[in-house]
Structures are given as C-alpha cells and as structure tokens.
Protein backbone atom coordinates (compact mmCIF):
# COMPACT_ATOMS: atom_id res chain seq x y z
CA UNK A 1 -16.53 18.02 -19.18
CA UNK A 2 -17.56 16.51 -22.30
CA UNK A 3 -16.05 12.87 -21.93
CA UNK A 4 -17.60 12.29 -18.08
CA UNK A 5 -20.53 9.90 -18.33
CA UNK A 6 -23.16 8.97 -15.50
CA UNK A 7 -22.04 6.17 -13.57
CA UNK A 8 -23.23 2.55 -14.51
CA UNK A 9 -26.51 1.65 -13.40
CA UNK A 10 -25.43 -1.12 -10.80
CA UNK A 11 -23.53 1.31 -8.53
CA UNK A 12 -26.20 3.99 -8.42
CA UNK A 13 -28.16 1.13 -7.09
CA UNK A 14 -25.36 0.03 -4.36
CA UNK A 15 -24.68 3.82 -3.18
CA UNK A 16 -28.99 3.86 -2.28
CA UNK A 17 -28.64 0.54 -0.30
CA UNK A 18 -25.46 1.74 1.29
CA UNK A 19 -27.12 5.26 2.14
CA UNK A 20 -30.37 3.26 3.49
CA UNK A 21 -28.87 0.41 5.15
CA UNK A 22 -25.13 1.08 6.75
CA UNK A 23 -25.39 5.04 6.37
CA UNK A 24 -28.75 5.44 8.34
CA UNK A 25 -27.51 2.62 10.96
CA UNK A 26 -24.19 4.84 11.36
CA UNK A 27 -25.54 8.19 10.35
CA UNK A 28 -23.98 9.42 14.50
CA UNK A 29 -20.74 8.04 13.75
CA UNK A 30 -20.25 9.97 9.97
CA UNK A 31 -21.69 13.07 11.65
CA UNK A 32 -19.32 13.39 14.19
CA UNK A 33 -16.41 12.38 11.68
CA UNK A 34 -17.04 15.06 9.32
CA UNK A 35 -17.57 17.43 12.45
CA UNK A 36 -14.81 16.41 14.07
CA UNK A 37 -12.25 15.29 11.71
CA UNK A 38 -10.11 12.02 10.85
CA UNK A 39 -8.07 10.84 13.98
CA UNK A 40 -6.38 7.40 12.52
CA UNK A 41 -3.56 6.25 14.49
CA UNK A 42 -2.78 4.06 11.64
CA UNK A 43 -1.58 4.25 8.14
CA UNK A 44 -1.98 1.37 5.49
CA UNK A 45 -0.33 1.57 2.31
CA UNK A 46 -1.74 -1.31 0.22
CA UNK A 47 -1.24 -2.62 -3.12
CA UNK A 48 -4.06 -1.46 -5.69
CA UNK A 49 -5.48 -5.10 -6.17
CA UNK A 50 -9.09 -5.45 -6.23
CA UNK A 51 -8.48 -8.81 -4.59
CA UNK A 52 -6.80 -6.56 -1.16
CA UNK A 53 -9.57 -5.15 0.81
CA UNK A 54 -7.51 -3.72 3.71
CA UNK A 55 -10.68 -2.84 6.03
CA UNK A 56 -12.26 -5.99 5.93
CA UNK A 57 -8.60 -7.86 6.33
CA UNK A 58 -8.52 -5.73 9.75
CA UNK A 59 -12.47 -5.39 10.57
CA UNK A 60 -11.89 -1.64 10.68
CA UNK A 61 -14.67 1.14 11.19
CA UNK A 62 -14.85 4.15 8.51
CA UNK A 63 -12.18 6.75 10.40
CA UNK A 64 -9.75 4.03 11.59
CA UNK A 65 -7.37 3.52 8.74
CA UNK A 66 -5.76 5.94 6.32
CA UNK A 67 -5.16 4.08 3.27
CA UNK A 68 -3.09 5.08 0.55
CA UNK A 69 -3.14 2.61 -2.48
CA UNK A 70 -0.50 2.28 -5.33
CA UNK A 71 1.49 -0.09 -8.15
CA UNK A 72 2.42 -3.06 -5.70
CA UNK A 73 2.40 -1.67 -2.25
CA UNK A 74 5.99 0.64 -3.15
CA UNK A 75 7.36 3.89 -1.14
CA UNK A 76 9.29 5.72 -3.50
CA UNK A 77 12.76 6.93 -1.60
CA UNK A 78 12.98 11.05 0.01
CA UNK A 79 12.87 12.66 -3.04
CA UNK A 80 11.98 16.68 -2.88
CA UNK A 81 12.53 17.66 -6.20
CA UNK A 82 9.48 19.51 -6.34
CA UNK A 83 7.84 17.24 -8.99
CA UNK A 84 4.41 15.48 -8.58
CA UNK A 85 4.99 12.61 -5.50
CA UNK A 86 1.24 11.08 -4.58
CA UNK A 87 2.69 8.47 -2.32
CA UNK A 88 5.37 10.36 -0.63
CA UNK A 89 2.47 13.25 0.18
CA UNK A 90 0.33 10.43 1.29
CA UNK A 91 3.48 9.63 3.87
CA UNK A 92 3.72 13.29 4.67
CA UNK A 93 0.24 13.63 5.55
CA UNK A 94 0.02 10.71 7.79
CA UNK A 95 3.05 11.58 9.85
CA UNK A 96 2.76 15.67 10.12
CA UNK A 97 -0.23 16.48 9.59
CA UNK A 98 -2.74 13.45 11.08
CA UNK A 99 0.65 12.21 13.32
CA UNK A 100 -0.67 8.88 12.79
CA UNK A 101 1.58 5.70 15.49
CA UNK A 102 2.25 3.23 12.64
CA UNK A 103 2.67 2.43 9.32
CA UNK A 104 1.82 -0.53 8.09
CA UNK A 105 3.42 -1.60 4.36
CA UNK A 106 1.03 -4.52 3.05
CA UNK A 107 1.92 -6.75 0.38
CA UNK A 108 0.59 -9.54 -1.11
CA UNK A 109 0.30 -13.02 -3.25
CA UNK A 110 -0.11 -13.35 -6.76
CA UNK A 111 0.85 -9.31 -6.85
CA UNK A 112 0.70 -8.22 -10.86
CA UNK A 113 3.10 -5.53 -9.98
CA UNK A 114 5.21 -7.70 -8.55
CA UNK A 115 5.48 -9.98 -11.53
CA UNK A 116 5.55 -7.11 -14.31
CA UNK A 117 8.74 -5.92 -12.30
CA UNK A 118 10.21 -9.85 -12.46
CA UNK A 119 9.42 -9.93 -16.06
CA UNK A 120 11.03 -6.10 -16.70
CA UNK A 121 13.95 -7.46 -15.18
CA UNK A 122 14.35 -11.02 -16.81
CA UNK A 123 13.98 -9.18 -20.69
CA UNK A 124 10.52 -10.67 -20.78
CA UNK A 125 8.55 -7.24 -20.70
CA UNK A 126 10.11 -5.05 -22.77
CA UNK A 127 6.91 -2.57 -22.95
CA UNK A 128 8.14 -2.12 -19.17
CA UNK A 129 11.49 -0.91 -20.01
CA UNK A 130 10.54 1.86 -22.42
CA UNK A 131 10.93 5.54 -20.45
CA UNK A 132 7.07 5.95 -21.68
CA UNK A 133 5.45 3.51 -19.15
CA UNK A 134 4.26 5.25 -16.28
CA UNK A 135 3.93 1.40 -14.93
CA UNK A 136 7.58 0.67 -15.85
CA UNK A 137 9.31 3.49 -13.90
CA UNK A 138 7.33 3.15 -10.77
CA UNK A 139 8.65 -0.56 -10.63
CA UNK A 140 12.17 0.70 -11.00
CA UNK A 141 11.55 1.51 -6.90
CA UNK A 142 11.79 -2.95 -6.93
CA UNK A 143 14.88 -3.58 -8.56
CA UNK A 144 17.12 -3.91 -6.29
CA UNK A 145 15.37 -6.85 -4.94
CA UNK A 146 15.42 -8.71 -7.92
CA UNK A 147 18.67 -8.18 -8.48
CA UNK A 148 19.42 -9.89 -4.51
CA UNK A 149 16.88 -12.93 -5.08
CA UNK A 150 17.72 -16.21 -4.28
CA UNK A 151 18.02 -18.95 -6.96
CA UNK A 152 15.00 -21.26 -7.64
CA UNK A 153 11.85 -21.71 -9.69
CA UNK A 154 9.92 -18.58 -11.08
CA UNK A 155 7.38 -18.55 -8.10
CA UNK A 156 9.39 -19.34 -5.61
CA UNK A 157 11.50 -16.10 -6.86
CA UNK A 158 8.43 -14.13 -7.69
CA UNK A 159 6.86 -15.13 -4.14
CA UNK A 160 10.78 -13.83 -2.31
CA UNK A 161 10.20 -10.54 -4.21
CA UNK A 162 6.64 -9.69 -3.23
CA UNK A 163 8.34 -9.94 0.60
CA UNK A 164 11.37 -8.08 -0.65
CA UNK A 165 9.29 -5.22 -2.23
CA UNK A 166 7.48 -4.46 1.42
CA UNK A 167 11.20 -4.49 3.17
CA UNK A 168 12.21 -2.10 0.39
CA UNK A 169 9.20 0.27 1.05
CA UNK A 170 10.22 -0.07 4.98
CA UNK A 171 13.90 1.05 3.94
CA UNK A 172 12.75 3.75 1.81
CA UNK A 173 10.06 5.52 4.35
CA UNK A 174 13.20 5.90 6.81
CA UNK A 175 15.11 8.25 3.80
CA UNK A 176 12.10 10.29 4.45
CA UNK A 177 13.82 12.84 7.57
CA UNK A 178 10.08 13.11 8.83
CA UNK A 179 9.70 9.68 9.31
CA UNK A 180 13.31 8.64 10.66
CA UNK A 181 12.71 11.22 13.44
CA UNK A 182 9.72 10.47 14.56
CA UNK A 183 10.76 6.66 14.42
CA UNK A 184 13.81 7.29 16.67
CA UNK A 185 11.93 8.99 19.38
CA UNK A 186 8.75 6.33 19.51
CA UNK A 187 6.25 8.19 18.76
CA UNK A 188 5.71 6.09 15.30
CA UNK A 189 6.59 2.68 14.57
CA UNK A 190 6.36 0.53 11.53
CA UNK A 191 4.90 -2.61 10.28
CA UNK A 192 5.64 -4.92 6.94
CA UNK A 193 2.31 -7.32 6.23
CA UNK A 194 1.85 -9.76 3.38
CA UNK A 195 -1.20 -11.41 2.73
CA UNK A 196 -2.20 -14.60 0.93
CA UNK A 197 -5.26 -13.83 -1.12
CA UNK A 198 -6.12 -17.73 -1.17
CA UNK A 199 -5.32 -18.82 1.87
CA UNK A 200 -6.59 -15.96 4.25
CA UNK A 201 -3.24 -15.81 6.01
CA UNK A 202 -1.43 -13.25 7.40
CA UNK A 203 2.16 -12.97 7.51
CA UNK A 204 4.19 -10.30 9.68
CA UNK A 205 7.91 -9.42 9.17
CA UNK A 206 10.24 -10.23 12.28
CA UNK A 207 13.57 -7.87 12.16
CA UNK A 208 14.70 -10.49 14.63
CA UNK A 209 14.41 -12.88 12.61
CA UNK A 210 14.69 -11.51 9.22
CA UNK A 211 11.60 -13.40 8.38
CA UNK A 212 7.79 -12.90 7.61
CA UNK A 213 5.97 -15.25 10.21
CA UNK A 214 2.66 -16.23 10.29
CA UNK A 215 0.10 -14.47 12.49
C-alpha cells in the first residue's frame, strides 16, 4: 500500500508506555478478554468529538462498554436495503449477537454536527446541501428536529437540537424490529445522555417528564 506511512513518532512512544505501564499492570485482565471474549452489557453510541471520551465520562474498564462512534451521536432509521449501514450493524451487533441490556445514545455541547445540520437547514451551509457530502446526508437523519425547534436565539436553538438529535436516535433504534422486541419484553432498555464538555455535567432524559435532568 503505497500511500500508508509509519505512524508519527509521538504515538509510537505512547503505545511503549501504555504496553509497559497499564498493559503489564492488567496483562490478567486482556488475557482472559481475548480468551474469553467481550461480554458488555452496555452499548454507547457517542458522537465522534475528540472532546467526548465516553470511558473516562463513566470510569469504565477495557471490556465494559461497546462503543460505536459517528457524525453527532445519530441512528439512522431500519433501513435493509442491502447497502453499506456501519451504525445500524453496530446496533445489530450489540443486540443479537453480544445481547448487550442497554443502549445508551450520548450527545453533547458545542456538537459540530449539530451545528453543520442548523446551518444546512437555515441556507447558511450550502456545501451541506449538495448530494456529494457524505457529511450532508448523514445530517439529513436531524431534520426533523430542526424543523420542530422552538423560537429563540441561535444557541439556545442549537443547544434544543443537540437534545432533539439523541430523542431522534431513541425513536429511530425502535424502527429497528430487533430492537423493539427485545425492548418490549425487558430484556434491553434504553438511555438518552448529553454531556456538557465545560461544565462536567451530565444530563439524563426523563420520558416522564419530557425533559433532560441533571444527574
């Protein structure tokens, strides 16, 4: 592969204090994984932000969370058209194959998804609306909540539709027959997060309340 290069300098030298310092400390605990197998009981689909690192948010141990990472945090709808669907086999996986007991759909502040889809939708981002941008078309899975947000400022709007993008990905993971089924007998549940990146908080959506609440 003629265009691969060697990888820069500075992570060659984090991989050898990772292998000699948190490797070698856990070396028991990655045997027996790759022995044994992945057994999360949780799935995490994150935003791609650099900023969003969902094991430390949660403290978890290499094993405990199956992450899948996209464009602003989105679930595309049940779609089997036999086409390439990385997110929707990501769903798949969790539920049939490692039968993982929740889901957990986490947005969060300042997303850059977020705000390309706001701009796509105000005319501001025209680039977004051609049929050529892979970027564009994924955020077409947003839309409807811009078109439902309430009036106000730009971030007060671009704030309700970070929220409004994780209750869309909840709506769309129940399309998926998989998922509604094994929602509607209890043996999987799920979850809509958002985090703010400054703040450290943690909000959780109530369906009793229609509202994100701090945790």
């Amino acid at each position: 592969m003629q265009y691969a290069r060697p990888l820069p300098a500075y992570l060659v030298e984090r991989y050898a204090l990772w292998k000699s310092t948190t490797f070698e400390t856990n070396r028991l605990t990655y045997h027996d994984l790759a022995t044994h197998g992945q057994h999360p009981r949780i799935m995490v689909v994150s935003c791609c932000d650099s900023r969003l690192q969902v094991t430390s948010i949660f403290a978890a141990d290499v094993g405990e969370l199956f992450i899948h990472r996209n464009i602003a945090n989105l679930i595309p709808q049940y779609e089997p058209d036999g086409r390439h669907h990385g997110t929707s086999a990501a769903v798949e996986y969790a539920v049939k194959s490692l039968k993982v007991a929740h889901i957990v759909v986490l947005g969060h502040s300042g997303c850059g998804g977020v705000e390309g889809c706001y701009n796509m939708c105000s005319g501001c981002a025209p680039e977004l609306d051609e049929q050529t941008s892979f970027v564009g078309r994924w955020l077409d899975i947003m839309r409807p909540g811009f078109d439902t947000l309430p009036p106000g400022d730009d971030a007060s709007r671009k704030r309700a539709l970070e929220k409004s993008s994780i209750l869309i990905s909840l709506e769309n993971l129940m399309t998926f027959p998989f998922v509604r089924s094994a929602v509607v007998d209890g043996s999987l549940s799920l979850h809509g997060l958002w985090k703010n990146i400054g703040e450290g908080s943690l909000e959780s959506y109530n369906p009793a309340t229609d509202l994100f609440e701090s945790l």
